[in-house]
C-alpha atoms as a PDB file:
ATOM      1  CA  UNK A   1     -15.087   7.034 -13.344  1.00  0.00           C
ATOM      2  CA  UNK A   2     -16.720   8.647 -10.313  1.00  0.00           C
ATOM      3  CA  UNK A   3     -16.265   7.495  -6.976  1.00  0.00           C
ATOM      4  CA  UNK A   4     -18.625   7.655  -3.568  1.00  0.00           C
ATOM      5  CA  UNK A   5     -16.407   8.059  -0.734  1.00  0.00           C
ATOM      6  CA  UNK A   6     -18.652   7.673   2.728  1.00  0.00           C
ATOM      7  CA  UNK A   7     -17.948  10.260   5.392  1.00  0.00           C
ATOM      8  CA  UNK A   8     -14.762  10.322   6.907  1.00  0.00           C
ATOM      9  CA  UNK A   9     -13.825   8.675   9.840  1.00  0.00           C
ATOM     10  CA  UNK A  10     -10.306   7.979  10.338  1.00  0.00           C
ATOM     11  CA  UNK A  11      -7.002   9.688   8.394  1.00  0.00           C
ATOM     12  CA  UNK A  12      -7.008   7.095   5.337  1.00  0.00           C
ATOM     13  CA  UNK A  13     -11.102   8.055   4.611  1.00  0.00           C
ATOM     14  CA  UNK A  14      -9.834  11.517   5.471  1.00  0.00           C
ATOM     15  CA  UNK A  15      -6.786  11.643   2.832  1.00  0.00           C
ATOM     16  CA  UNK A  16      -9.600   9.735   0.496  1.00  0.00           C
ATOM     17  CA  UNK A  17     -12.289  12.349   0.765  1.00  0.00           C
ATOM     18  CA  UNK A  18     -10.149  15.261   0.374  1.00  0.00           C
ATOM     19  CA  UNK A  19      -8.593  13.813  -2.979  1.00  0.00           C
ATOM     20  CA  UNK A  20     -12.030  12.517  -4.429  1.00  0.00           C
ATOM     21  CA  UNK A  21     -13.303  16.842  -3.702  1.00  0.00           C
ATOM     22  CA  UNK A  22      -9.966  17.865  -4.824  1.00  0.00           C
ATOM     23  CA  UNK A  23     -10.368  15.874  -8.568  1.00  0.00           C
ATOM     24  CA  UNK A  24     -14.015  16.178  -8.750  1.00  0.00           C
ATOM     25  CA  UNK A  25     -13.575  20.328  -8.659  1.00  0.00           C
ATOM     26  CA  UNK A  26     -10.634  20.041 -11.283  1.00  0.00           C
ATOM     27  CA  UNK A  27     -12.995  17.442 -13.458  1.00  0.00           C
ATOM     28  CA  UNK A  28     -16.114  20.471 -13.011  1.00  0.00           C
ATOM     29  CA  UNK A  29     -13.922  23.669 -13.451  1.00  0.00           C
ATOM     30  CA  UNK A  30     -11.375  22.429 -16.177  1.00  0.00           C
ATOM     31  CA  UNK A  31     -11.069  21.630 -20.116  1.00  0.00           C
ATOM     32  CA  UNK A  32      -9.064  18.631 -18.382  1.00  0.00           C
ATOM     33  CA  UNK A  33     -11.797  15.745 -18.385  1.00  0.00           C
ATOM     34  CA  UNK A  34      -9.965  13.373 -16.262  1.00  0.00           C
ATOM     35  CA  UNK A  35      -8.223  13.927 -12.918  1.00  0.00           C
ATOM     36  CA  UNK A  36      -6.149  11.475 -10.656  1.00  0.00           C
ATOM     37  CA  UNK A  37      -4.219  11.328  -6.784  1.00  0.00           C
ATOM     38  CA  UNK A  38      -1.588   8.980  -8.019  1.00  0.00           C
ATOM     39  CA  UNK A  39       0.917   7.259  -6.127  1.00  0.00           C
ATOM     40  CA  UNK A  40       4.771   6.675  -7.277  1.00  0.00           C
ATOM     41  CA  UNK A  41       5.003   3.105  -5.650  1.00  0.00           C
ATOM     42  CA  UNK A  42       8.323   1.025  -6.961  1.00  0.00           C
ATOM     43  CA  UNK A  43       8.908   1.851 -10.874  1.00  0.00           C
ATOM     44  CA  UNK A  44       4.617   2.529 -11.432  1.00  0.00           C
ATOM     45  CA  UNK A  45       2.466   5.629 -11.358  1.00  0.00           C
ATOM     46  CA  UNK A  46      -1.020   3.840  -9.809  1.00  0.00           C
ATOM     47  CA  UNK A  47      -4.223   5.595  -9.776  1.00  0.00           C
ATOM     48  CA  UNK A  48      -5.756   5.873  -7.036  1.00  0.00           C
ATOM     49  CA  UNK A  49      -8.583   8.045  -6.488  1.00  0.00           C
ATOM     50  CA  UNK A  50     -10.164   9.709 -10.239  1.00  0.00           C
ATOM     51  CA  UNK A  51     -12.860  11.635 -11.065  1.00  0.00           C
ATOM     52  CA  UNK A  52     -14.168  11.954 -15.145  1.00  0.00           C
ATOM     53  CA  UNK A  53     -14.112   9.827 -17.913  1.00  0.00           C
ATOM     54  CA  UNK A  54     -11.899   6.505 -18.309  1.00  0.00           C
ATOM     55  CA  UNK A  55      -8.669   8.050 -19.346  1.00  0.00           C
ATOM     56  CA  UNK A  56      -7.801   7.465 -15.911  1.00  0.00           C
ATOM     57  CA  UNK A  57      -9.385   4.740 -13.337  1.00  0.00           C
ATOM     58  CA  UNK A  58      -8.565   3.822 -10.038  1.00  0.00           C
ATOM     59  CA  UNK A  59      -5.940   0.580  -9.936  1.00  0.00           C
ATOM     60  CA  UNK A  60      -4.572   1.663 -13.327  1.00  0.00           C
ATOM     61  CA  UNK A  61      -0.931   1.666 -13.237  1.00  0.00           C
ATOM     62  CA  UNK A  62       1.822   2.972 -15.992  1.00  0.00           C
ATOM     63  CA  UNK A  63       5.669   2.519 -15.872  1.00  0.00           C
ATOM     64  CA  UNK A  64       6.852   5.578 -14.163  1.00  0.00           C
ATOM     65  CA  UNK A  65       9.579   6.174 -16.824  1.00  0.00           C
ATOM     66  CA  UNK A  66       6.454   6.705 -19.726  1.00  0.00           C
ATOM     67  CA  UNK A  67       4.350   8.860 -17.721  1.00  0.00           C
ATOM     68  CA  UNK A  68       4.016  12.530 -18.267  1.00  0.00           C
ATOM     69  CA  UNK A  69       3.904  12.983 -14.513  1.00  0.00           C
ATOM     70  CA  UNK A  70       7.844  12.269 -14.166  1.00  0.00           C
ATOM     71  CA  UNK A  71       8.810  14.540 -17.144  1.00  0.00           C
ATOM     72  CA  UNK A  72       6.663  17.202 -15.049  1.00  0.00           C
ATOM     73  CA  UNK A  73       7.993  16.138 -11.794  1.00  0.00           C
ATOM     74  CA  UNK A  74      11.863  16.478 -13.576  1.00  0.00           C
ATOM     75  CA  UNK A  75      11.582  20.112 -14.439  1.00  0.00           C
ATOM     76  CA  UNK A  76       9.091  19.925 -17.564  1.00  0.00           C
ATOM     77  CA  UNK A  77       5.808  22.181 -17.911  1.00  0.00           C
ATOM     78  CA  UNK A  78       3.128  21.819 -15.653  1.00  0.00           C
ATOM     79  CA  UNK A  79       0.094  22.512 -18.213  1.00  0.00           C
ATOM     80  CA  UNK A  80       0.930  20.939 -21.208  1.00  0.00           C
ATOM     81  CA  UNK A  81      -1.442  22.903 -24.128  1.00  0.00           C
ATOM     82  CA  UNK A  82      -0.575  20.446 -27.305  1.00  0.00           C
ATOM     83  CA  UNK A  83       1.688  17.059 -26.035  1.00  0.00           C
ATOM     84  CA  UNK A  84       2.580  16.976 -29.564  1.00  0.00           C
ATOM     85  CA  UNK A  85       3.935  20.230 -29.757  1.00  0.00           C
ATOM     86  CA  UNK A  86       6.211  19.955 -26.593  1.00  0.00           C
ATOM     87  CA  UNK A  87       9.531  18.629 -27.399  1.00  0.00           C
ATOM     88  CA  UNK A  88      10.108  17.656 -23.510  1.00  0.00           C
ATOM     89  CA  UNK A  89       6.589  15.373 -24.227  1.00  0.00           C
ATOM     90  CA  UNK A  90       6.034  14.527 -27.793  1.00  0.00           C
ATOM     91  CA  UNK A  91       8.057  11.354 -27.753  1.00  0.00           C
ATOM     92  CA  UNK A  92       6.130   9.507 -24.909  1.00  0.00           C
ATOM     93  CA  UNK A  93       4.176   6.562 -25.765  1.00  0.00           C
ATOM     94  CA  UNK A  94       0.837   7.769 -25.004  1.00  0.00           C
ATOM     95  CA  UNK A  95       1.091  10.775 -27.165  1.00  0.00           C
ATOM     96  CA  UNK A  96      -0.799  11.566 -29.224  1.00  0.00           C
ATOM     97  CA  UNK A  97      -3.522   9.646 -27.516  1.00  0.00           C
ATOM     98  CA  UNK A  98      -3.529  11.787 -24.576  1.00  0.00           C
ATOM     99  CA  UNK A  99      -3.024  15.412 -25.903  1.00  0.00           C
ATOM    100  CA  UNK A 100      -3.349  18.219 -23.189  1.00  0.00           C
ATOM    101  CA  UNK A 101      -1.864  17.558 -19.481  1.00  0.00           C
ATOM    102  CA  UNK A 102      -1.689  18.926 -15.918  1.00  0.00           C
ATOM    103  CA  UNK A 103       0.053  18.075 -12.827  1.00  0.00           C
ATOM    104  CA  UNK A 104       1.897  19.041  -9.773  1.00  0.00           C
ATOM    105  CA  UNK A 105       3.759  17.025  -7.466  1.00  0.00           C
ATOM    106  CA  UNK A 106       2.306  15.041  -4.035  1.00  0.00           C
ATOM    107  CA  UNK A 107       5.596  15.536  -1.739  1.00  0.00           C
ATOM    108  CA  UNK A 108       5.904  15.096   1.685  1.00  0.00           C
ATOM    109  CA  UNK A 109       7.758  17.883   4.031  1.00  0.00           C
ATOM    110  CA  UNK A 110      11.091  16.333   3.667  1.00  0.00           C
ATOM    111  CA  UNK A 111      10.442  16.633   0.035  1.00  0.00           C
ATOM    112  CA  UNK A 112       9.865  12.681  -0.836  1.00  0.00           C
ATOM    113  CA  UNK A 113       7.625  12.443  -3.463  1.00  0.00           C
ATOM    114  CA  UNK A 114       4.434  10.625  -2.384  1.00  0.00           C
ATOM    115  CA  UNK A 115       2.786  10.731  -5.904  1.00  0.00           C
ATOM    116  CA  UNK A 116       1.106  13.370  -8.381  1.00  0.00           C
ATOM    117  CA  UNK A 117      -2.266  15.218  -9.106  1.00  0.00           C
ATOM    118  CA  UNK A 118      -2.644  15.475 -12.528  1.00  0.00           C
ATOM    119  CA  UNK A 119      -5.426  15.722 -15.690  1.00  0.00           C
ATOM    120  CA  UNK A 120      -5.276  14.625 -18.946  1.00  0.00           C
ATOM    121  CA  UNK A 121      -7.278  15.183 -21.987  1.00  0.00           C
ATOM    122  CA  UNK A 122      -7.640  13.102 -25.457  1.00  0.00           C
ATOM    123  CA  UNK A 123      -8.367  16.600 -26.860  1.00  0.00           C
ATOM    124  CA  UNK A 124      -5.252  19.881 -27.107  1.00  0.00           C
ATOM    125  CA  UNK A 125      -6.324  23.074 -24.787  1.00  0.00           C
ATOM    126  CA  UNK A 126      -6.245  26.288 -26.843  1.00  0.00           C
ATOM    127  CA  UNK A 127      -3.650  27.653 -23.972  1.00  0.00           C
ATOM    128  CA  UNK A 128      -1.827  26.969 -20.919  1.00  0.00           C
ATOM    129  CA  UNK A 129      -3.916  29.108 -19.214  1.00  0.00           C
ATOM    130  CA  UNK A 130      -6.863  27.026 -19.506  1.00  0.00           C
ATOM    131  CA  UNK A 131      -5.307  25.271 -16.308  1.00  0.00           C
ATOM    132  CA  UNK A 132      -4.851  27.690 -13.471  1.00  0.00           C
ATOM    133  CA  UNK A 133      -1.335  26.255 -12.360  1.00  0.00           C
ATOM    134  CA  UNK A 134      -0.991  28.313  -9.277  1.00  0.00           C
ATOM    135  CA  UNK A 135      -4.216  27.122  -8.218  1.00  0.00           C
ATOM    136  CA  UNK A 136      -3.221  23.368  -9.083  1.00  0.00           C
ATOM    137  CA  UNK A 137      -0.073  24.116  -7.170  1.00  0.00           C
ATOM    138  CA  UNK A 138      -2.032  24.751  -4.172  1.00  0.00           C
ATOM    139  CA  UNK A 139      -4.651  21.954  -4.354  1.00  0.00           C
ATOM    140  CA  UNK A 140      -1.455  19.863  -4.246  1.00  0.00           C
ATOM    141  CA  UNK A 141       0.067  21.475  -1.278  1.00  0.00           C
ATOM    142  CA  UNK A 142      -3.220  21.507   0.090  1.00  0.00           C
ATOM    143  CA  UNK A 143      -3.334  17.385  -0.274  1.00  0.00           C
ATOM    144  CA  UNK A 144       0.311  16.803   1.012  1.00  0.00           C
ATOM    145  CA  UNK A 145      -0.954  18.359   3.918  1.00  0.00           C
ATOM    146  CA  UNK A 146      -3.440  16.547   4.642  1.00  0.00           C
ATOM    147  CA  UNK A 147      -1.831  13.133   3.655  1.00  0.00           C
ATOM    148  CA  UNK A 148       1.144  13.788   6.565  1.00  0.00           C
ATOM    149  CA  UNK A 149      -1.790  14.365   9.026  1.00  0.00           C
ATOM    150  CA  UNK A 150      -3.625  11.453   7.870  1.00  0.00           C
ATOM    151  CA  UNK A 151      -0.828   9.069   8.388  1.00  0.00           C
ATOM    152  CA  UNK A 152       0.174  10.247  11.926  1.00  0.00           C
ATOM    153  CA  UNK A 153      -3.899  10.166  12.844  1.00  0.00           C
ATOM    154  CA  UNK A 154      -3.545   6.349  11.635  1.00  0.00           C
ATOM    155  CA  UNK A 155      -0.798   5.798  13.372  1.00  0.00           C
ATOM    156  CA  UNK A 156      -1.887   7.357  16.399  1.00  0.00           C
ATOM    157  CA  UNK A 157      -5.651   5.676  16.681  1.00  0.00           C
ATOM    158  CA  UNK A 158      -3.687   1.860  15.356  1.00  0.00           C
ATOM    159  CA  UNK A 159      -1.172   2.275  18.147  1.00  0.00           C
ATOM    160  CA  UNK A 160      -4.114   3.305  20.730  1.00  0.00           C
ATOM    161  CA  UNK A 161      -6.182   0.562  19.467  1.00  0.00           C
ATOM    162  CA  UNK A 162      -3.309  -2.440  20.248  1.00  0.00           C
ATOM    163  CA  UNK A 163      -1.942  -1.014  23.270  1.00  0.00           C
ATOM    164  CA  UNK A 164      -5.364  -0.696  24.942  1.00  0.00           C
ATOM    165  CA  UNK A 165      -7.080  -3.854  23.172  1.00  0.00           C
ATOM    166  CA  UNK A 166      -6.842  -6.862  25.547  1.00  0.00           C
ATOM    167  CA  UNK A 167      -9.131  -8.611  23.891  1.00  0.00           C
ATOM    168  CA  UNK A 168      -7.120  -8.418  20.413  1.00  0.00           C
ATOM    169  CA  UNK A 169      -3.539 -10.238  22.102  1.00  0.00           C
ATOM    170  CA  UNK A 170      -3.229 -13.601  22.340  1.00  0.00           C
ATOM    171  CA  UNK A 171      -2.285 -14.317  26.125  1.00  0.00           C
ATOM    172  CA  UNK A 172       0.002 -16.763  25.386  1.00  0.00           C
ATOM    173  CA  UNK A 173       2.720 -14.541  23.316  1.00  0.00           C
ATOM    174  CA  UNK A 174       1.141 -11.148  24.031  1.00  0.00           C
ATOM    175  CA  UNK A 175       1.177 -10.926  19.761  1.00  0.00           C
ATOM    176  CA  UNK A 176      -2.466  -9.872  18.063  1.00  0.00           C
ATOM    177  CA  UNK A 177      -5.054 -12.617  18.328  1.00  0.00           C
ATOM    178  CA  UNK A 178      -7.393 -13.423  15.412  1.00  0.00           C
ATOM    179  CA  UNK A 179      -9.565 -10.765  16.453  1.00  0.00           C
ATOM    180  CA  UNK A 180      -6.624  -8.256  16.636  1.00  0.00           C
ATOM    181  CA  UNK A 181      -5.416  -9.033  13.201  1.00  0.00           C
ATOM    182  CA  UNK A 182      -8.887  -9.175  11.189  1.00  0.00           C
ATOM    183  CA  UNK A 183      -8.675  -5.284  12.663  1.00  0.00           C
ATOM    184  CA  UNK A 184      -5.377  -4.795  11.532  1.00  0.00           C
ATOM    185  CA  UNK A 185      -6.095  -6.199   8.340  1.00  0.00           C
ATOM    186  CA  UNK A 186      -8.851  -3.899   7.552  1.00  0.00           C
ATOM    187  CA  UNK A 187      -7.128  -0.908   8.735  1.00  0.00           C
ATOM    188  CA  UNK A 188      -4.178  -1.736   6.532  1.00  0.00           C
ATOM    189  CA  UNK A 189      -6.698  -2.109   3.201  1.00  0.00           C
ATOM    190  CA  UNK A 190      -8.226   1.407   4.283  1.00  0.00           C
ATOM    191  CA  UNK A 191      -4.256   2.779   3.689  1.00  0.00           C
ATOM    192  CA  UNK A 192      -4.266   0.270   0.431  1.00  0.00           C
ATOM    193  CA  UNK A 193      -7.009   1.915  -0.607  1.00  0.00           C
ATOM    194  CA  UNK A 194      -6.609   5.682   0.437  1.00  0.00           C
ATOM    195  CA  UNK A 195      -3.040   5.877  -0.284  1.00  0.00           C
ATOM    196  CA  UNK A 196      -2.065   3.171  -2.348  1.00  0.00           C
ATOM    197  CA  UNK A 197       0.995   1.630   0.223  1.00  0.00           C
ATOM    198  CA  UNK A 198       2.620  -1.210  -0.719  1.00  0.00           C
ATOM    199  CA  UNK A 199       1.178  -3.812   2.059  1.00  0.00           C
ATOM    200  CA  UNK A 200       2.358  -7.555   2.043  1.00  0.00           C
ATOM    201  CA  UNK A 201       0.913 -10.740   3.842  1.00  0.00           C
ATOM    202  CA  UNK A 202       2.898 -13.224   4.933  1.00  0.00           C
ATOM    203  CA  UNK A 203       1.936 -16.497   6.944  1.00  0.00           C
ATOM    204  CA  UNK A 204       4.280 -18.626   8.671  1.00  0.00           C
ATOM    205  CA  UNK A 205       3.687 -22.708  10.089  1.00  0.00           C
ATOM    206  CA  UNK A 206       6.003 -23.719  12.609  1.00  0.00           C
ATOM    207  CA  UNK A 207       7.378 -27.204  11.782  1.00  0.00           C
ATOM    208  CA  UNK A 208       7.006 -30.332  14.946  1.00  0.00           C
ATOM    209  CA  UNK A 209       4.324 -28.387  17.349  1.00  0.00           C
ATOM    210  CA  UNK A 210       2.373 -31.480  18.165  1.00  0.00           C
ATOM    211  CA  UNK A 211       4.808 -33.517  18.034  1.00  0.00           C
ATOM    212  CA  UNK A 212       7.150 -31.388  20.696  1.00  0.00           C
ATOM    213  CA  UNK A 213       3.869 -31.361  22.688  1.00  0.00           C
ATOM    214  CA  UNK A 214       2.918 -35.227  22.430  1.00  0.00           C
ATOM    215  CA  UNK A 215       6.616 -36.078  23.240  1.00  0.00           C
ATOM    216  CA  UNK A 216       7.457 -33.296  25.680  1.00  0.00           C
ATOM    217  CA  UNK A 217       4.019 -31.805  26.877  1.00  0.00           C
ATOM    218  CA  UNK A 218       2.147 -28.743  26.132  1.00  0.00           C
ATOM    219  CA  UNK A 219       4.200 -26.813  28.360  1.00  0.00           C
ATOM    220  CA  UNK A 220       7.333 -27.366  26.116  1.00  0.00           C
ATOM    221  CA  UNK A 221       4.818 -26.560  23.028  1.00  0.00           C
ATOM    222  CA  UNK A 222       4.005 -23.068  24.879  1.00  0.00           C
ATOM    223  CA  UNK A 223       8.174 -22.453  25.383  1.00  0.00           C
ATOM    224  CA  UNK A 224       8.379 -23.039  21.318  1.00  0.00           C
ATOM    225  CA  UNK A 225       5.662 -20.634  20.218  1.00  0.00           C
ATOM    226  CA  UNK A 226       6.571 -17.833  22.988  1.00  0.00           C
ATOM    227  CA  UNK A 227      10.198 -18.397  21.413  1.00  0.00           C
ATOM    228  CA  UNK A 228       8.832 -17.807  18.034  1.00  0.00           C
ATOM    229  CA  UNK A 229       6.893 -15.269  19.049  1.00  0.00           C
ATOM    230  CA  UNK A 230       9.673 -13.027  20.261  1.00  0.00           C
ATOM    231  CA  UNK A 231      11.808 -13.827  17.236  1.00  0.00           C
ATOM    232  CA  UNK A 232       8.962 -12.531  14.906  1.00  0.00           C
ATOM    233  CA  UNK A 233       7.940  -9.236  17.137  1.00  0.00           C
ATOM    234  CA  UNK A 234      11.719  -8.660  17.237  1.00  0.00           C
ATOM    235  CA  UNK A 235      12.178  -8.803  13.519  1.00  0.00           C
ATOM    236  CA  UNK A 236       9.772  -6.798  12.200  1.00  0.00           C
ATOM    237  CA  UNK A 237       9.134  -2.576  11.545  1.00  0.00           C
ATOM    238  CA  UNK A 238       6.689  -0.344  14.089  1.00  0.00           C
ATOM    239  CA  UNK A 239       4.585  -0.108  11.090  1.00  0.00           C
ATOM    240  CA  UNK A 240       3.891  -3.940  10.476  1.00  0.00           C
ATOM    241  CA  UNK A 241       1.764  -6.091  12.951  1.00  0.00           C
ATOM    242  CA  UNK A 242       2.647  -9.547  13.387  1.00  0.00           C
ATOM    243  CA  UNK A 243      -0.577 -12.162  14.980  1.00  0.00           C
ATOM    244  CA  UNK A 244      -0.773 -15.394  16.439  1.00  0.00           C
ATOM    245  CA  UNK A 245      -3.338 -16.192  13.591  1.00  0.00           C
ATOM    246  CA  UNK A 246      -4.144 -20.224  15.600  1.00  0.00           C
ATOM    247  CA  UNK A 247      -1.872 -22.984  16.755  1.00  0.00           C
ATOM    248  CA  UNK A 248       1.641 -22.924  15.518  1.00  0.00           C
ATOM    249  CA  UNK A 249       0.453 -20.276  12.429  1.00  0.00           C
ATOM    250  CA  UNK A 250       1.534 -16.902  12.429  1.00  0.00           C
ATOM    251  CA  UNK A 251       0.387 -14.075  10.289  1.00  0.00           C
ATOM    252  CA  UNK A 252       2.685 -10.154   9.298  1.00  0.00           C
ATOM    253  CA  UNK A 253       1.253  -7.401   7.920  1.00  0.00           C
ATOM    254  CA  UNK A 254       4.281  -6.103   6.392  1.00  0.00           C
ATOM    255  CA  UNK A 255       4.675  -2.289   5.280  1.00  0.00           C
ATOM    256  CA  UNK A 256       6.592  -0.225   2.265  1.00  0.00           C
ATOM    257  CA  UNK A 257       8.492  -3.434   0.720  1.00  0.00           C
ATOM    258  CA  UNK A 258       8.120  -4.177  -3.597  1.00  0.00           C
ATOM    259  CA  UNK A 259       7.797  -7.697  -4.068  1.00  0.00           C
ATOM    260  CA  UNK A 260      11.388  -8.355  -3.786  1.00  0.00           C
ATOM    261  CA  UNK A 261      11.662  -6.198  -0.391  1.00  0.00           C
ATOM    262  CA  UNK A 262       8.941  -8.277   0.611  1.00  0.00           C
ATOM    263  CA  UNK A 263      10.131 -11.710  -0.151  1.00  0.00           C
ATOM    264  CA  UNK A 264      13.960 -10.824   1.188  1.00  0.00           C
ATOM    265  CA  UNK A 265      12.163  -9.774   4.452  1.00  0.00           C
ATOM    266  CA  UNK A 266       9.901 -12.861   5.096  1.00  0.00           C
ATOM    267  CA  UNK A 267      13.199 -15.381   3.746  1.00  0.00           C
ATOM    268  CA  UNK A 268      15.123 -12.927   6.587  1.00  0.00           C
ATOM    269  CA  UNK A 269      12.699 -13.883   9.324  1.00  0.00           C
ATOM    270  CA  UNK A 270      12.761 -17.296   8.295  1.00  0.00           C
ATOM    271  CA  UNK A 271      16.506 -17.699   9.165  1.00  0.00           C
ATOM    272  CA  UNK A 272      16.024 -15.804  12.165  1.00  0.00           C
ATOM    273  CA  UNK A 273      13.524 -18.584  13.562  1.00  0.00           C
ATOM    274  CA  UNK A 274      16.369 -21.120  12.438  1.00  0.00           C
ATOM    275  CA  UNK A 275      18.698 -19.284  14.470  1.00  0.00           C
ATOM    276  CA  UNK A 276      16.952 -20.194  17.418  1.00  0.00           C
ATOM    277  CA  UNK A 277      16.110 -23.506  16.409  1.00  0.00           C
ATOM    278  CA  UNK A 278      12.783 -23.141  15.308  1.00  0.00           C
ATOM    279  CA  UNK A 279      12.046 -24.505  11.873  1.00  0.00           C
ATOM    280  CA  UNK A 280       9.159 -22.706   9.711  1.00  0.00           C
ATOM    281  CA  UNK A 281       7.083 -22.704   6.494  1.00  0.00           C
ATOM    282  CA  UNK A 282       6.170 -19.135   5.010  1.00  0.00           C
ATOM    283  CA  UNK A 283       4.343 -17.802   2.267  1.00  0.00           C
ATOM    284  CA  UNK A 284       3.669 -13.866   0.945  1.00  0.00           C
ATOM    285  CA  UNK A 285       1.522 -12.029  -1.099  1.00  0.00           C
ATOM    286  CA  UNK A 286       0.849  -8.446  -1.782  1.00  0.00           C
ATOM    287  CA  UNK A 287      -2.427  -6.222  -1.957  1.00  0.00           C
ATOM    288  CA  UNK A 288      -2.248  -3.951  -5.355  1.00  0.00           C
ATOM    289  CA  UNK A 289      -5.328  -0.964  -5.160  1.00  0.00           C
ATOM    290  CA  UNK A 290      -8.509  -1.796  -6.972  1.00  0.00           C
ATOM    291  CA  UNK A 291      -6.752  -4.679  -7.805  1.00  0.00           C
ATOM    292  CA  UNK A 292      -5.921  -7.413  -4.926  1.00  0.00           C
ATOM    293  CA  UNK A 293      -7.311  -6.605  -1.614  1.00  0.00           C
ATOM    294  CA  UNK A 294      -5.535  -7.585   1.324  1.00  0.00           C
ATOM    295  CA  UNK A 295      -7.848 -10.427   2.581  1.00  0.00           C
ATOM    296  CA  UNK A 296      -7.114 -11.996  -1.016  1.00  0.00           C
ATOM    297  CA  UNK A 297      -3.203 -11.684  -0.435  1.00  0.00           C
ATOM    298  CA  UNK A 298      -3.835 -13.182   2.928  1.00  0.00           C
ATOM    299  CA  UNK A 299      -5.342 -16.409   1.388  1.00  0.00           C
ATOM    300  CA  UNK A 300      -2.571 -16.431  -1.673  1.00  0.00           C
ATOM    301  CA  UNK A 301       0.054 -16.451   0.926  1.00  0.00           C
ATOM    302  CA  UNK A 302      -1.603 -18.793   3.102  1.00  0.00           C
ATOM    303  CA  UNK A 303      -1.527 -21.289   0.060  1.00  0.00           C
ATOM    304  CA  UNK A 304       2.112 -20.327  -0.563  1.00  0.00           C
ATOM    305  CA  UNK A 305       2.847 -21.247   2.674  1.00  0.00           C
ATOM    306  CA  UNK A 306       1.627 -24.235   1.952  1.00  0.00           C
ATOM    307  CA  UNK A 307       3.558 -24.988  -1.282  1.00  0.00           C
ATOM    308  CA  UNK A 308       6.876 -24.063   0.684  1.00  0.00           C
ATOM    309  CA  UNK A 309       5.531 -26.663   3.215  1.00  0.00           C
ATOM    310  CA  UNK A 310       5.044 -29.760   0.603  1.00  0.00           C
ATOM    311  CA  UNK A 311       8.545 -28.793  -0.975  1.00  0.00           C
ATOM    312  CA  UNK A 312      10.420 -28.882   2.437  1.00  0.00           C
ATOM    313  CA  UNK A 313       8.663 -32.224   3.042  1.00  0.00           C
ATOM    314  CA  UNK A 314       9.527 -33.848  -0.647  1.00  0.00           C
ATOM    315  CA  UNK A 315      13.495 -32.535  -0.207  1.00  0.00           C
ATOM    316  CA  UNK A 316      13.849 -34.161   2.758  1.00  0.00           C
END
């Protein structure tokens, strides 16, 4: 499947145009019809930026333990003639389906392994040298590069854009306003897309806000949601934005958890608010690539949030 990447204009378009040249060369100059960027996220191998025919598509994902990507990444051969000749490959479940392979690890400078660029073919190569490894090598060098300046240009123009952006913070509790976190949102689905991070929603409904300000006055409404407010900028990573989404809601963009991480996290800022007194209603959801966008996760939390908010009602 080929993919048109528009000129790029921040580090995630950057990272994305640089891996769609990098795979389109390898598809044009190799017996390898199919070429991938893949990220390692959690226990899957998902494909995120391809170039060929539909052995591998963007938002496909494989257990990491069955891919030949982690017996390459472990020490095995990096061009892989005849999968059914190789004894460190034969017994993988997508032998003999997929027959010829090449890869070389995506790993950041302090060696973490980001993901891997790899091709596979339904069809054996007649040798190993059919697949220039040294060259692969450096494509993949080449692309780790460029991913650790990507992310640090992101971070960079994303801090810049807050810290200058009046007109993105709520005045109230200085947190992002609507405005702020519709831009925050689509910055995060540019890294969802580009670099396939795990990125979680989460949306959180204070409990008794009209009734504290009926009973007490708005200026004891504005104390609870300033309170709240700190509790939720205080419990969160530099790489997650938290928003005043409108009245007592409040919406986290919430970076690098699994599903588990994420849901631990958001139950963790939960009893935080109860710690100073403030009761709350949260949901979460999760963008996958080519899968889920973000704006999707944003509404499948919201309505968690709201099934968390009809079952703290009915137990009481």
């Amino acid at each position: 499947m080929n993919q048109v990447i528009t000129p790029a204009t921040d580090g995630a378009a950057l990272f994305a145009q640089s891996a769609h040249d990098v795979v389109a060369y390898l598809t044009r100059t190799t017996r390898l019809p199919s070429w991938s960027v893949s990220r390692l996220a959690d226990t899957q191998q998902v494909h995120l930026h391809t170039d060929g025919t539909d052995l591998l598509q963007p938002g496909m994902q494989v257990a990491w333990q069955e891919t030949f990507c982690r017996k390459m990444v472990g020490g095995a051969a990096n061009v892989v003639p005849d999968s059914t000749l190789d004894p460190a490959y034969r017994d993988l479940p997508a032998v003999p389906a997929i027959r010829a392979y090449a890869g070389t690890p995506l790993a950041a400078p302090d060696g973490e392994l980001f993901g891997v660029l790899c091709g596979v073919s339904e069809k054996p190569l007649d040798d190993a040298r059919d697949v220039d490894a040294s060259l692969l090598a450096l494509l993949g060098e080449l692309l780790a590069a460029q991913l650790v300046t990507s992310r640090r240009l992101d971070l960079a123009v994303s801090d810049a854009r807050i810290a200058q952006g009046t007109a993105e913070t709520d005045a109230l509790t200085g947190l992002l306003n609507r405005r702020g976190w519709d831009l925050a949102l689509a910055e995060a689905q540019a890294r969802v897309d580009a670099y396939g991070d795990l990125i979680g929603v989460a949306v959180l409904d204070l409990d008794g806000l009209k009734q504290i300000n009926d009973e007490q006055g708005h200026v004891a409404g504005d104390e609870l949601l300033q309170r709240a407010a700190k509790v939720l900028a205080g419990s969160v990573r530099r790489s997650d934005r938290v928003a005043r989404y409108g009245g007592d809601e409040f919406t986290l963009l919430l970076s690098g958890a699994t599903d588990a991480q994420r849901e631990a996290r958001v139950a963790q800022i939960v009893e935080a608010l109860a710690g100073e007194g403030i009761a709350a209603s949260a949901g979460s959801a999760a963008a996958r690539p080519s899968e889920l966008t973000l704006v999707q996760a944003f509404h499948d939390a919201d309505a968690a949030m709201y099934r968390n908010k009809r079952e703290r009602r009915s137990a009481r």
